[in-house]
Structures are given as structure tokens and as C-alpha cells.
C-alpha atoms as a PDB file:
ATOM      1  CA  UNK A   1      17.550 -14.566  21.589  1.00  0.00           C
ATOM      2  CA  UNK A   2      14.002 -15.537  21.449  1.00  0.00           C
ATOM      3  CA  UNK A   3      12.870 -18.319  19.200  1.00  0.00           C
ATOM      4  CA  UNK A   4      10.659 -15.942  17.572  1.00  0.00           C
ATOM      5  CA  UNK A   5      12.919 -13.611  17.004  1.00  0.00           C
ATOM      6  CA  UNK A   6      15.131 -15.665  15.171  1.00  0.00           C
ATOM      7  CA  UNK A   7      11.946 -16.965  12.637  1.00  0.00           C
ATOM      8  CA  UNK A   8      11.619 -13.359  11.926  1.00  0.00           C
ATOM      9  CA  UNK A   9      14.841 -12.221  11.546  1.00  0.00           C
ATOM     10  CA  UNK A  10      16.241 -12.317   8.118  1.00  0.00           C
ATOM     11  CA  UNK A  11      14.633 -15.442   6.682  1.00  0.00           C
ATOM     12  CA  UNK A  12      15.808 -15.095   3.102  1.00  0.00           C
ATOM     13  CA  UNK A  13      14.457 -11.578   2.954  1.00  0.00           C
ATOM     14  CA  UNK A  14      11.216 -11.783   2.681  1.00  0.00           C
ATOM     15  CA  UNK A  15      10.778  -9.753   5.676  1.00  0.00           C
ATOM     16  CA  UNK A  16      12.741  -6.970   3.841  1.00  0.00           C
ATOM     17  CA  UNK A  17      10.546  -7.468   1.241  1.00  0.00           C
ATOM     18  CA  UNK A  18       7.897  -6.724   3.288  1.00  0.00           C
ATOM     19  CA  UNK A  19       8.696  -3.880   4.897  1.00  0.00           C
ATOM     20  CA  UNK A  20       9.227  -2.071   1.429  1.00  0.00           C
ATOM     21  CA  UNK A  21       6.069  -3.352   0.179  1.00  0.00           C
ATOM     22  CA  UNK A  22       3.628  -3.274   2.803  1.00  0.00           C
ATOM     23  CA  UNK A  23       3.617   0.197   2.798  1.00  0.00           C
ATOM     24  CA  UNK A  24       3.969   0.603  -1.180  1.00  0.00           C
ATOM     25  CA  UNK A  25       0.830  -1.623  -1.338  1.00  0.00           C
ATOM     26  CA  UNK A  26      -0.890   1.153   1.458  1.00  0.00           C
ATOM     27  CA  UNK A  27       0.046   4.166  -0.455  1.00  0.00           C
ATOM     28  CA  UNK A  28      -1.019   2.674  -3.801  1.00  0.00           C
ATOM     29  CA  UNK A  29      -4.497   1.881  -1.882  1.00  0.00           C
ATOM     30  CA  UNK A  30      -5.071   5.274  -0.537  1.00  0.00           C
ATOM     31  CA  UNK A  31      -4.009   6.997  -3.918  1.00  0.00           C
ATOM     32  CA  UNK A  32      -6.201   4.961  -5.865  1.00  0.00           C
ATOM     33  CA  UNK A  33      -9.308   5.459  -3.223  1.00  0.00           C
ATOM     34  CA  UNK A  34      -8.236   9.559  -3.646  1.00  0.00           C
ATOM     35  CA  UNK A  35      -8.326   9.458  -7.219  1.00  0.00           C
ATOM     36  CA  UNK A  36     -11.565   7.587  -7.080  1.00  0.00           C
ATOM     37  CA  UNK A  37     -13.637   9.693  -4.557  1.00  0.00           C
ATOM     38  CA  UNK A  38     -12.147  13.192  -6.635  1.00  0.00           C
ATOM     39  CA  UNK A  39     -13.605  11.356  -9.971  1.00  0.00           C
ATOM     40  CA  UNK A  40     -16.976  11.534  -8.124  1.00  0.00           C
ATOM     41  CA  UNK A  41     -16.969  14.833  -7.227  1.00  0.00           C
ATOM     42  CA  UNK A  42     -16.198  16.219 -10.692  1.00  0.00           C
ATOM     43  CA  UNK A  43     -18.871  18.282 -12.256  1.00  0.00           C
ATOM     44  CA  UNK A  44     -20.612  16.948 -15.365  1.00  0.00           C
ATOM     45  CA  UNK A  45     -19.220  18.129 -18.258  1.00  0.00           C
ATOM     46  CA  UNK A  46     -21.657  20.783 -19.631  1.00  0.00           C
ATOM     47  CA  UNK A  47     -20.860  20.083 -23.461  1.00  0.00           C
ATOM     48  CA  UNK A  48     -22.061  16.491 -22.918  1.00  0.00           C
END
């Protein structure tokens, strides 16, 4: 086994960490940009 391969592989799971977060952190991002860009597009509120 590579020496790389071995840094990477299970180093007191932070790797596992990442690979749950990582894309936690991306979904949270593109929600958030979503919920942003359909806040724009919202008509004004015609009572004021």
C-alpha cells in the first residue's frame, strides 16, 4: 500500500468526518443561495 494511501486512510476519522460534511456544507450552500435568489424574485407586497 501506497504511502499516501495509508495518510488518508482512517486517520482518527476525520476523513469520515469529511465525507459526511463536505457535502452537508454543499447542500446547505446551494439551499441557502435558492432561498436567496427566490427572495429576489418575490413581488412587492402591494399593501406596503
Amino acid at each position: 500500500m501506497s504511502a499516501t494511501v495509508q495518510v488518508i486512510a482512517h486517520q482518527g476519522g476525520w476523513d469520515e468526518i469529511l465525507m459526511v460534511a463536505a457535502p452537508l456544507a454543499l447542500l446547505a450552500g446551494v439551499l441557502w443561495l435558492a432561498d436567496r435568489r427566490a427572495r429576489r424574485m418575490e413581488p412587492p407586497d402591494p399593501e406596503g
